[in-house]
PDB file of N, CA and C in Angstrom:
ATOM      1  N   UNK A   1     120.605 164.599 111.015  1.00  0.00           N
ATOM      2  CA  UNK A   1     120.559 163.908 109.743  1.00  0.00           C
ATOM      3  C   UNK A   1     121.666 162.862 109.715  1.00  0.00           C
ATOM      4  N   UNK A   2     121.475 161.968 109.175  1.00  0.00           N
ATOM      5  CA  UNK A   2     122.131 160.174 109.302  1.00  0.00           C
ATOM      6  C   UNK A   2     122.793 160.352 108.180  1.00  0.00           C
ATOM      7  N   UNK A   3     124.299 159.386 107.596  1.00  0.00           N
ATOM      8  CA  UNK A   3     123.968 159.699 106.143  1.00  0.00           C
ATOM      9  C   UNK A   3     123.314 158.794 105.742  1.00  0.00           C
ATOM     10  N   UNK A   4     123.171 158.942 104.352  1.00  0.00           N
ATOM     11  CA  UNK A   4     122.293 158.112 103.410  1.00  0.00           C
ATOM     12  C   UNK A   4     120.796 158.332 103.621  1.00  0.00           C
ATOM     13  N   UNK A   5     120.449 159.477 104.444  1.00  0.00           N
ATOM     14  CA  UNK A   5     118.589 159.929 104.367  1.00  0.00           C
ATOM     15  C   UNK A   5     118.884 160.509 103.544  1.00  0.00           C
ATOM     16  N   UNK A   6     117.512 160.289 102.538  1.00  0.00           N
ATOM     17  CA  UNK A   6     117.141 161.104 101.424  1.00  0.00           C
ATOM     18  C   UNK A   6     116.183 162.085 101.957  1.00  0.00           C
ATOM     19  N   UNK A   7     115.958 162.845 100.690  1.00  0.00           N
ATOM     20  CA  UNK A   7     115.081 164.304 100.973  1.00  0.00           C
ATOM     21  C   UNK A   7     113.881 164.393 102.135  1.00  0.00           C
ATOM     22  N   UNK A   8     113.215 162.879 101.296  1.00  0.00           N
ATOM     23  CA  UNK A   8     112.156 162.504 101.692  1.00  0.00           C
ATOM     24  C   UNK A   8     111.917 162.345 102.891  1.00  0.00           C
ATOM     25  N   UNK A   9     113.237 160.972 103.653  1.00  0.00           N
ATOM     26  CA  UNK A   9     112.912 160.955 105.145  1.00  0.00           C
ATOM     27  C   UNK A   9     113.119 161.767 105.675  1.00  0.00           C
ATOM     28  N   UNK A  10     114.225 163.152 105.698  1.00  0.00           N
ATOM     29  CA  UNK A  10     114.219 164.053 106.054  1.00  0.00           C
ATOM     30  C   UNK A  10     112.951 164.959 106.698  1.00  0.00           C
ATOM     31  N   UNK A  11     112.248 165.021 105.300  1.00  0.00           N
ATOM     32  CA  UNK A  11     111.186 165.706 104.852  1.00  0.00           C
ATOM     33  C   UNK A  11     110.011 165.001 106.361  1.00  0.00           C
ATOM     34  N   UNK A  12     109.659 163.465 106.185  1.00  0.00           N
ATOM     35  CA  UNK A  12     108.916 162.390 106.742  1.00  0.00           C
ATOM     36  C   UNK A  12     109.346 162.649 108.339  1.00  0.00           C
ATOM     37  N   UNK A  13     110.845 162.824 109.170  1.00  0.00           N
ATOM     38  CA  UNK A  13     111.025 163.128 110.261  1.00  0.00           C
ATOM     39  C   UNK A  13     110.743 164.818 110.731  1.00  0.00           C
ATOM     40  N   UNK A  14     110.937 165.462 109.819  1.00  0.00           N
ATOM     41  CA  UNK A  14     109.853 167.002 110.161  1.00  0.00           C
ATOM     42  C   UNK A  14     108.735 166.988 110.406  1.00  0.00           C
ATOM     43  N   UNK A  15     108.191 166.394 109.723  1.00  0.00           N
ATOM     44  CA  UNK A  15     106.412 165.987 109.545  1.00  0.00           C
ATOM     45  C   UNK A  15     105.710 165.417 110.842  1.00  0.00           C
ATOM     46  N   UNK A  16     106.619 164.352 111.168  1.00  0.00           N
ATOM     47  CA  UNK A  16     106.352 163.567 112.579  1.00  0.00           C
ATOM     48  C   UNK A  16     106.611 164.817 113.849  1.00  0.00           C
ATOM     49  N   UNK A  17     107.663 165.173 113.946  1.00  0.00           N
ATOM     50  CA  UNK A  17     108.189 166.261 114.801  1.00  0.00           C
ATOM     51  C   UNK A  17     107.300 167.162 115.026  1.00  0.00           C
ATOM     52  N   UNK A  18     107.089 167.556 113.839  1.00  0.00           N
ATOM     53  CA  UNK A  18     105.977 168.803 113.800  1.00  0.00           C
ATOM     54  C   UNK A  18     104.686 168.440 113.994  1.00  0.00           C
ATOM     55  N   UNK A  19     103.907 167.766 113.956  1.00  0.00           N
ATOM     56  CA  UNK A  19     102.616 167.257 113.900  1.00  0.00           C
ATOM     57  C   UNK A  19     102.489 167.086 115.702  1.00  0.00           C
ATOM     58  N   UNK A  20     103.546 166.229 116.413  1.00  0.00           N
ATOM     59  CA  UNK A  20     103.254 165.797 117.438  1.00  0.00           C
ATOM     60  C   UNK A  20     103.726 167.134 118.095  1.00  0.00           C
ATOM     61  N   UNK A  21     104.702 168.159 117.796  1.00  0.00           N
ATOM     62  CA  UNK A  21     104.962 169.470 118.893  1.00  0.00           C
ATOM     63  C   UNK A  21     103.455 170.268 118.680  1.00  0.00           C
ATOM     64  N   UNK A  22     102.862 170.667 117.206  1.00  0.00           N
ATOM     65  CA  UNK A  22     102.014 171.628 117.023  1.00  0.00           C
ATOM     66  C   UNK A  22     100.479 170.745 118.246  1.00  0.00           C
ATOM     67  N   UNK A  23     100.849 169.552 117.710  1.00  0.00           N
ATOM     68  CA  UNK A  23      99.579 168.415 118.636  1.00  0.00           C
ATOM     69  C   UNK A  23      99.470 168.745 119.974  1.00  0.00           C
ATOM     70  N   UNK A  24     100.911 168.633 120.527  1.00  0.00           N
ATOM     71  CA  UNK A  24     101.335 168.792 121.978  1.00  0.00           C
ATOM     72  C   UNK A  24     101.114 170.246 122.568  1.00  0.00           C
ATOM     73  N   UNK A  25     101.243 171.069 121.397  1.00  0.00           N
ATOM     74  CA  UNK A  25     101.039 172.809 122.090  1.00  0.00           C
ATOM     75  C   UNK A  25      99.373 173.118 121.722  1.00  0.00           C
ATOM     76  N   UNK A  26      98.713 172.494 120.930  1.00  0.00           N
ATOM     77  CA  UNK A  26      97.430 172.985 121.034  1.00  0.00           C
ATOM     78  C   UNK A  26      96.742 171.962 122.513  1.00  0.00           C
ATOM     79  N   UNK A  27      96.843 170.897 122.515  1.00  0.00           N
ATOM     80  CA  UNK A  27      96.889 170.321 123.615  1.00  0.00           C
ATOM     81  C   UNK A  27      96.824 170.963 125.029  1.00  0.00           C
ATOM     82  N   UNK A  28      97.675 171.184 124.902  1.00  0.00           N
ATOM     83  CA  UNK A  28      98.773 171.975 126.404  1.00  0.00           C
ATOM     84  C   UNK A  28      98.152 173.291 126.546  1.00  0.00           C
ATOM     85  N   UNK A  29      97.720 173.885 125.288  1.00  0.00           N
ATOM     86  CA  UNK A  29      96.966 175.656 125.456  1.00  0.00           C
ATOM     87  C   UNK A  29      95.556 175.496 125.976  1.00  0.00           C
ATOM     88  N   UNK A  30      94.657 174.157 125.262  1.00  0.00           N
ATOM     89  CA  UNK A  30      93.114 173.655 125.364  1.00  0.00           C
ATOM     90  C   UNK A  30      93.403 173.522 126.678  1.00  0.00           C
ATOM     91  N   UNK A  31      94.089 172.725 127.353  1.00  0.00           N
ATOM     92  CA  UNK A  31      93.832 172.417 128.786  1.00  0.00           C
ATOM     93  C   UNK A  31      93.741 173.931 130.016  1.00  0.00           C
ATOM     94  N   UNK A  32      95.422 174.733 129.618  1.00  0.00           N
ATOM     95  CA  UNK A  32      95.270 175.728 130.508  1.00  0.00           C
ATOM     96  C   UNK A  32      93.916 176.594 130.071  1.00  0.00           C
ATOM     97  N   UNK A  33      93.362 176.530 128.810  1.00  0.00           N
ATOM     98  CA  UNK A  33      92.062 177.462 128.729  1.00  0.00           C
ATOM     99  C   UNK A  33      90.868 176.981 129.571  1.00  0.00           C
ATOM    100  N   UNK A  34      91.002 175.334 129.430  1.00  0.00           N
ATOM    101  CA  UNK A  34      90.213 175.179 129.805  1.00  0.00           C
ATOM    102  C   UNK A  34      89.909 175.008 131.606  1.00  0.00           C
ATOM    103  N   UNK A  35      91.472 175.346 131.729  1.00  0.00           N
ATOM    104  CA  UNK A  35      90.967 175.805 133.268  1.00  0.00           C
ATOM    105  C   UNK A  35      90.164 176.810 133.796  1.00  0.00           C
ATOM    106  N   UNK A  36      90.340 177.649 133.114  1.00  0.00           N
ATOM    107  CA  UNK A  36      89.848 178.904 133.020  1.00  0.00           C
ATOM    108  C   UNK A  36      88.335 179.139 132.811  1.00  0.00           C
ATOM    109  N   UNK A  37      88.271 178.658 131.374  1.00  0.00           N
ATOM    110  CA  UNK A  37      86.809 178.455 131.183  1.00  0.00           C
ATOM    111  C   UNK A  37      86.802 177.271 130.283  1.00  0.00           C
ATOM    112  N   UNK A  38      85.896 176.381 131.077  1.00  0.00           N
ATOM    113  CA  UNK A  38      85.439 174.937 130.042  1.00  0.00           C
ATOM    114  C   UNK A  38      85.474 175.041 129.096  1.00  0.00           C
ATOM    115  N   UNK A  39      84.260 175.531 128.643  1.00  0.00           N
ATOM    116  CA  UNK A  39      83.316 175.212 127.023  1.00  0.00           C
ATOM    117  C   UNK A  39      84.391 175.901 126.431  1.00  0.00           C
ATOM    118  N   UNK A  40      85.207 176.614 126.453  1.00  0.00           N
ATOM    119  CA  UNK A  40      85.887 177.923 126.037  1.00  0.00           C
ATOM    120  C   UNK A  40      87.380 176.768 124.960  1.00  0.00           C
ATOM    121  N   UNK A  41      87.594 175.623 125.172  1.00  0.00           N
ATOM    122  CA  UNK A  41      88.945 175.162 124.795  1.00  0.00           C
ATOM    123  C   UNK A  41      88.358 173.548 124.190  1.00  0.00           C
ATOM    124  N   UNK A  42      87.178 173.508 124.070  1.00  0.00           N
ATOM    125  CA  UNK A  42      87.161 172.512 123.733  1.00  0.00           C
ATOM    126  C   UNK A  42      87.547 171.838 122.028  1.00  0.00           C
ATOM    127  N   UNK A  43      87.416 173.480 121.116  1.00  0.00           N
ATOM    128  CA  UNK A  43      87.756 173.447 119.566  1.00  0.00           C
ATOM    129  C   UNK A  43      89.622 173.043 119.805  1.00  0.00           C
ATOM    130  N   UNK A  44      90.098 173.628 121.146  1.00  0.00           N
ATOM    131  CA  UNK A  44      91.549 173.680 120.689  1.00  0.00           C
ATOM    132  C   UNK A  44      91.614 172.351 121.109  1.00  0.00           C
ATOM    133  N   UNK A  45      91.478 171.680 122.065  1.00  0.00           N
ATOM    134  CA  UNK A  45      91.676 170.168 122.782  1.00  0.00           C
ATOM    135  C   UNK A  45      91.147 168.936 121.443  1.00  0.00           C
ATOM    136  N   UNK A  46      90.096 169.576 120.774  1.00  0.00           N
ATOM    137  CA  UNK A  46      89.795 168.599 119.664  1.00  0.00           C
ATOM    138  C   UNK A  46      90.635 168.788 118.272  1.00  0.00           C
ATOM    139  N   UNK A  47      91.201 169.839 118.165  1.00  0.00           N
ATOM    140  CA  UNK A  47      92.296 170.107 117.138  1.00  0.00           C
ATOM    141  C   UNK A  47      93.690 169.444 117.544  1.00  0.00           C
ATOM    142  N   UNK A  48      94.019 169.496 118.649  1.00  0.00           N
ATOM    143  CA  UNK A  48      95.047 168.901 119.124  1.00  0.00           C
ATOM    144  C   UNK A  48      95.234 167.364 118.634  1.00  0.00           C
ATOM    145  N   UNK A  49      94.177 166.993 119.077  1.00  0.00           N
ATOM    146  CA  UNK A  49      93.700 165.284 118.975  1.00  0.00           C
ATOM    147  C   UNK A  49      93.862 164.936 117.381  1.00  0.00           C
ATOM    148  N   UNK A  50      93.065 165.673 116.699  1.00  0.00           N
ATOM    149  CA  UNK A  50      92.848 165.588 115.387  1.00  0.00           C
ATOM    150  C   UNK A  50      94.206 165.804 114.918  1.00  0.00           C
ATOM    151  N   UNK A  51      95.237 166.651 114.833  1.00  0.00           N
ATOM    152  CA  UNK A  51      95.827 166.592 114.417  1.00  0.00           C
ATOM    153  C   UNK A  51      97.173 165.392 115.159  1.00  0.00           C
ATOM    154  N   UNK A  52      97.135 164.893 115.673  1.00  0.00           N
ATOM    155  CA  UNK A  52      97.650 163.957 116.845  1.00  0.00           C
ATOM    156  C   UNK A  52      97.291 162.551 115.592  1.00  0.00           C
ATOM    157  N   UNK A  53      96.105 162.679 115.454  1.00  0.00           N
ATOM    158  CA  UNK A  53      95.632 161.451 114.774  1.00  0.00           C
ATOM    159  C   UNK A  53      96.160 161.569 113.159  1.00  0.00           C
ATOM    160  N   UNK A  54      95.804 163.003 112.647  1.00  0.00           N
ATOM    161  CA  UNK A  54      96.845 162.854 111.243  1.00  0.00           C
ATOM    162  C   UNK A  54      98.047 162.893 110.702  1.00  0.00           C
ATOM    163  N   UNK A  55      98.847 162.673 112.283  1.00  0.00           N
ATOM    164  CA  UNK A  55     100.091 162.343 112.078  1.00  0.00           C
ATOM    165  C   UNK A  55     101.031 161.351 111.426  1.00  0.00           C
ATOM    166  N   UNK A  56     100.165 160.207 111.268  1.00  0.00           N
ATOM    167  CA  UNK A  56     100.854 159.233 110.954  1.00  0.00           C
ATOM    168  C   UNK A  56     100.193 159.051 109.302  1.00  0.00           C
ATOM    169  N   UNK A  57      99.060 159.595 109.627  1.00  0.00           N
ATOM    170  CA  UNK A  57      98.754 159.617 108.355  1.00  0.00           C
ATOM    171  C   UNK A  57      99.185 160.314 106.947  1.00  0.00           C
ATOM    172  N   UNK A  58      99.470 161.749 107.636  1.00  0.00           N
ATOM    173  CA  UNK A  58     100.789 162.158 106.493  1.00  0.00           C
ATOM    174  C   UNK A  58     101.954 161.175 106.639  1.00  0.00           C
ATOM    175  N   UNK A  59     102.495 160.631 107.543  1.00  0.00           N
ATOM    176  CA  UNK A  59     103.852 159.817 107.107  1.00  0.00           C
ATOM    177  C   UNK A  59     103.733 158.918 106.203  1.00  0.00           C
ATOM    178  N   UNK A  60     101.728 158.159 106.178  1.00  0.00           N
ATOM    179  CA  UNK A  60     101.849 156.979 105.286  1.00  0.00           C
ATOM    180  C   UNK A  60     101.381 157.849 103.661  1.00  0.00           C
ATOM    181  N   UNK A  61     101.065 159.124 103.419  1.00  0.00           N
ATOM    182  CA  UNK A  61     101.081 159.679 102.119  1.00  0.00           C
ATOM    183  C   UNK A  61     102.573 160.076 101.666  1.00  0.00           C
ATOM    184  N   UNK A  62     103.428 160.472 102.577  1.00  0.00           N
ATOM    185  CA  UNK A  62     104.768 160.889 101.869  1.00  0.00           C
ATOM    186  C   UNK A  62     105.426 159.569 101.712  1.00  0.00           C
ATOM    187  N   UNK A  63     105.300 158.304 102.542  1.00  0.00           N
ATOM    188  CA  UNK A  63     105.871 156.908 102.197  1.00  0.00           C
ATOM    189  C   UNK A  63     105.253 156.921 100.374  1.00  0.00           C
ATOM    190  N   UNK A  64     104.212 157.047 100.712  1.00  0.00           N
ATOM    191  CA  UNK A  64     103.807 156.468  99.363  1.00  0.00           C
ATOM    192  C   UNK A  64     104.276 157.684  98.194  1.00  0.00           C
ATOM    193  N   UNK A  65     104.506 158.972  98.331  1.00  0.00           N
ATOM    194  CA  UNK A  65     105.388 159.555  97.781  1.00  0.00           C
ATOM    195  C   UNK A  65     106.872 158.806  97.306  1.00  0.00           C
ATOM    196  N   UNK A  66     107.255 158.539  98.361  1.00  0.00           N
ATOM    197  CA  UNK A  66     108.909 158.058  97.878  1.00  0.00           C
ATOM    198  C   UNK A  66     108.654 156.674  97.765  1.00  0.00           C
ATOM    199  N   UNK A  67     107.821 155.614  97.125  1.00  0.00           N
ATOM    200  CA  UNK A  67     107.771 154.616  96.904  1.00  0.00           C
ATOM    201  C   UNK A  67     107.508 154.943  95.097  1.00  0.00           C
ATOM    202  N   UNK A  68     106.956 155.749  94.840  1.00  0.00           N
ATOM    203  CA  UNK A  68     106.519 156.140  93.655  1.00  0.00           C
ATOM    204  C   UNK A  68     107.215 156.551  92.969  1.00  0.00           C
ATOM    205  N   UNK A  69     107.957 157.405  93.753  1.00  0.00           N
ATOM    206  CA  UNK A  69     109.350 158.007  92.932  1.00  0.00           C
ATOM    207  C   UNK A  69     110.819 156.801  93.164  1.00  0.00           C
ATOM    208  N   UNK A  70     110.533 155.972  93.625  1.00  0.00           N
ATOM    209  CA  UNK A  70     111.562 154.826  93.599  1.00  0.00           C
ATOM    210  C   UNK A  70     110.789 153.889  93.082  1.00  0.00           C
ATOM    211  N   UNK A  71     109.775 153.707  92.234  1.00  0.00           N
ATOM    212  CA  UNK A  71     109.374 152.823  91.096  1.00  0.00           C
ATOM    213  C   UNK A  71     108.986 151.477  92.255  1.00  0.00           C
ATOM    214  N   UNK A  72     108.814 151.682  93.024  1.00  0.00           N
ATOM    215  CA  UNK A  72     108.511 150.648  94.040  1.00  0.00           C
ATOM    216  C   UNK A  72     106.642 150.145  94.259  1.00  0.00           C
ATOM    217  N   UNK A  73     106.958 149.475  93.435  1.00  0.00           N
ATOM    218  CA  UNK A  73     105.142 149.656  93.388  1.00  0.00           C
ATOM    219  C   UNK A  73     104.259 148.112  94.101  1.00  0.00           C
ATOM    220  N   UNK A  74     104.920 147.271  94.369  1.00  0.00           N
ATOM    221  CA  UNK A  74     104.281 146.625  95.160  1.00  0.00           C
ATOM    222  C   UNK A  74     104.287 147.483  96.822  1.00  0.00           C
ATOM    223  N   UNK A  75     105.193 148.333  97.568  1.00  0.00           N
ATOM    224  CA  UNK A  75     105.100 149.082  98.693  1.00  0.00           C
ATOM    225  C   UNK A  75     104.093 150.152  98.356  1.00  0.00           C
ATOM    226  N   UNK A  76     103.940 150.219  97.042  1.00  0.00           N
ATOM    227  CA  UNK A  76     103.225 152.088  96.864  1.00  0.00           C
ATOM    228  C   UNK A  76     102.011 151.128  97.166  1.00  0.00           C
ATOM    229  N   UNK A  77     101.518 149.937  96.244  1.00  0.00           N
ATOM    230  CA  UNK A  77      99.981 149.386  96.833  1.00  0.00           C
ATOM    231  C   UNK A  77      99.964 149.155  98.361  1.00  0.00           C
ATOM    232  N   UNK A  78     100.874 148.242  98.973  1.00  0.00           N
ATOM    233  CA  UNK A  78     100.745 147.956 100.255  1.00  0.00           C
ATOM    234  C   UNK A  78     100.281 149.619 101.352  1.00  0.00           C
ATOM    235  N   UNK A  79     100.950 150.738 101.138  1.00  0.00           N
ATOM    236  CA  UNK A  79     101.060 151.742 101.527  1.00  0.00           C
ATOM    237  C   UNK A  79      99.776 152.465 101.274  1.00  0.00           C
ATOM    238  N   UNK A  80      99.200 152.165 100.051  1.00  0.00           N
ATOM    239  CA  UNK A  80      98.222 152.550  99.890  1.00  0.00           C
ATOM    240  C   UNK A  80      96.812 151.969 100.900  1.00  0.00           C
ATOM    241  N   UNK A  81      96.904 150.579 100.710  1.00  0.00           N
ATOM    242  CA  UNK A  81      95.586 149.873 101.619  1.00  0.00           C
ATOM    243  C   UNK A  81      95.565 150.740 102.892  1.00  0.00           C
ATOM    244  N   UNK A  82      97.198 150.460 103.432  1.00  0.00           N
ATOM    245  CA  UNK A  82      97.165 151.006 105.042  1.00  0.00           C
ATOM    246  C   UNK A  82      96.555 152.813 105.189  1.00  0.00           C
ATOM    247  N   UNK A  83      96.643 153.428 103.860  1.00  0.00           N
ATOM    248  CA  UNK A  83      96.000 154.902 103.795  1.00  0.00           C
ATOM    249  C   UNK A  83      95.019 154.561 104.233  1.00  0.00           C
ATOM    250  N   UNK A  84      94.199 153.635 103.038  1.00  0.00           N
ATOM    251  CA  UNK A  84      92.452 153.461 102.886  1.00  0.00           C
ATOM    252  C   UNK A  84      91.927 152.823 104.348  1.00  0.00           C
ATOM    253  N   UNK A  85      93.094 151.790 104.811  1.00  0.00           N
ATOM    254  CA  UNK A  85      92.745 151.325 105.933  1.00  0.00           C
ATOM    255  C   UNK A  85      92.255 152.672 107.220  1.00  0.00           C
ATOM    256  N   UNK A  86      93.399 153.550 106.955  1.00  0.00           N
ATOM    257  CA  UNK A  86      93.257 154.561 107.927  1.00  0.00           C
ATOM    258  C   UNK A  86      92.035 155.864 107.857  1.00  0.00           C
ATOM    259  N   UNK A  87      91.869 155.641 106.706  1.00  0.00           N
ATOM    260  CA  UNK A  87      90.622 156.608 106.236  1.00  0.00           C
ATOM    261  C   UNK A  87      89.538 156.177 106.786  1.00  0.00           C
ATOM    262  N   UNK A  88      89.773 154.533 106.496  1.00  0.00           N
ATOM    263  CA  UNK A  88      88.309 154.167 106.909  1.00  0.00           C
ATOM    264  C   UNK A  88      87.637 153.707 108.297  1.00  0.00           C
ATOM    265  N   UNK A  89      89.057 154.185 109.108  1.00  0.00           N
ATOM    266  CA  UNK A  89      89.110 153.649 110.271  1.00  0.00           C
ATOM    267  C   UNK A  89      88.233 155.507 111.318  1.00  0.00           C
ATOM    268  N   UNK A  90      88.651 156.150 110.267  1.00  0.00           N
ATOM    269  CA  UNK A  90      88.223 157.453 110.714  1.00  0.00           C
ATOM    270  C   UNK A  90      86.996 158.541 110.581  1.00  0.00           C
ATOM    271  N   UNK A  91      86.747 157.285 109.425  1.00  0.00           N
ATOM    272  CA  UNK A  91      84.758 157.837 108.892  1.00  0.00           C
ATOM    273  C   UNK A  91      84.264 156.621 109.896  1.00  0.00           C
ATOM    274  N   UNK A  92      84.693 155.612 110.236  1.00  0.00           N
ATOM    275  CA  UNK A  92      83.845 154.946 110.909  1.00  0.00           C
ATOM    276  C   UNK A  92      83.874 155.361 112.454  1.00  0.00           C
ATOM    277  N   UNK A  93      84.658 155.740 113.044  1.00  0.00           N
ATOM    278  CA  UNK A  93      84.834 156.604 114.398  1.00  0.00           C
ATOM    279  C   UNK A  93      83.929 157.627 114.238  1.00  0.00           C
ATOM    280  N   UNK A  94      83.911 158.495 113.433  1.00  0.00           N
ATOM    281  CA  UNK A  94      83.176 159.860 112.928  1.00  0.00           C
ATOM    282  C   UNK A  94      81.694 159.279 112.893  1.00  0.00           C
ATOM    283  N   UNK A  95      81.622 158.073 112.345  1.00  0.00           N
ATOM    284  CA  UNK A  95      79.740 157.782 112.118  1.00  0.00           C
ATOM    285  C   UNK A  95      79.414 156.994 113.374  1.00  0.00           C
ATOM    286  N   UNK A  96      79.847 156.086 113.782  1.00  0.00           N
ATOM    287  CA  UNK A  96      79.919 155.942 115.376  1.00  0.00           C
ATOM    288  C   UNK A  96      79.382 156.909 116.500  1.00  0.00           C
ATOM    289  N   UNK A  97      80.522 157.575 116.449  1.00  0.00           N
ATOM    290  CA  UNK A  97      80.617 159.005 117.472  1.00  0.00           C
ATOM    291  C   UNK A  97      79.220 159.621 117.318  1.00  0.00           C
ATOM    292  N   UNK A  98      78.444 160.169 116.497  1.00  0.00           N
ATOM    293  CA  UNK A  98      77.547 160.708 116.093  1.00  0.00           C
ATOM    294  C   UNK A  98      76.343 159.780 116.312  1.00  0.00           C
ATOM    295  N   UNK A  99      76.567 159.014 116.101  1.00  0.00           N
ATOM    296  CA  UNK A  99      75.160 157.508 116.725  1.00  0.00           C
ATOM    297  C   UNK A  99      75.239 158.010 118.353  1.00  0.00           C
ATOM    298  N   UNK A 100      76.523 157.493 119.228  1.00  0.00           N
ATOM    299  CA  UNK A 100      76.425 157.809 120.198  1.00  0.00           C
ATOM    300  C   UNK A 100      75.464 158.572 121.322  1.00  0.00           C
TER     301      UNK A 100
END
C-alpha cells in the first residue's frame, strides 16, 4: 500500500490480483486435467478464460464506484460507456461464437 490509496484502489488492486491468480489456477488445474482426460477440463479451462475476461471489467464497475462517491460525474459517464462498451463487446463474441 502507497500512501494516499484510498479504500477503493486498495479494494480495485485485490480485485485485479485476485481475478488473474483465481484465472491463472483454474487455468493451470483445466490443463493438468486435461491431460489426463480431455472432455473432462474443458468447464474449468472456460471458467478460467471467463473469468480472465471479467477482470477488468470489475475494475471498470468499482472505477465507476469511486467516481460516484467523488461526485465526479463526467468520469462516472465516460466509465460508464467503456462498461457498455465492454458488455457489448461480449454478447457480440457470445452471438458470433454460436453462428460459428
Amino acid at each position: 500500500m502507497k500512501p494516499g490509496d484510498t479504500q477503493i484502489e486498495i479494494l480495485i488492486g485485490r480485485v485485479l490480483r485476485g481475478g488473474v491468480l483465481v484465472s491463472t489456477l483454474c487455468i493451470s488445474v483445466g490443463l493438468l486435467v486435461a491431460l489426463i482426460q480431455p472432455q473432462g477440463a474443458t468447464w474449468l479451462l472456460e471458467l478460467g478464460i471467463l473469468l480472465l475476461i471479467a477482470t477488468p471489467a470489475a475494475r471498470v464497475v468499482l472505477s465507476m464506484v469511486e467516481y460516484a462517491i467523488a461526485r465526479d460525474w463526467t468520469f462516472l459517464v465516460l466509465t460508464s460507456i467503456v462498461l457498455l462498451e465492454l458488455i457489448a463487446g461480449a454478447v457480440a463474441a457470445l452471438v458470433f461464437h454460436r453462428k460459428i
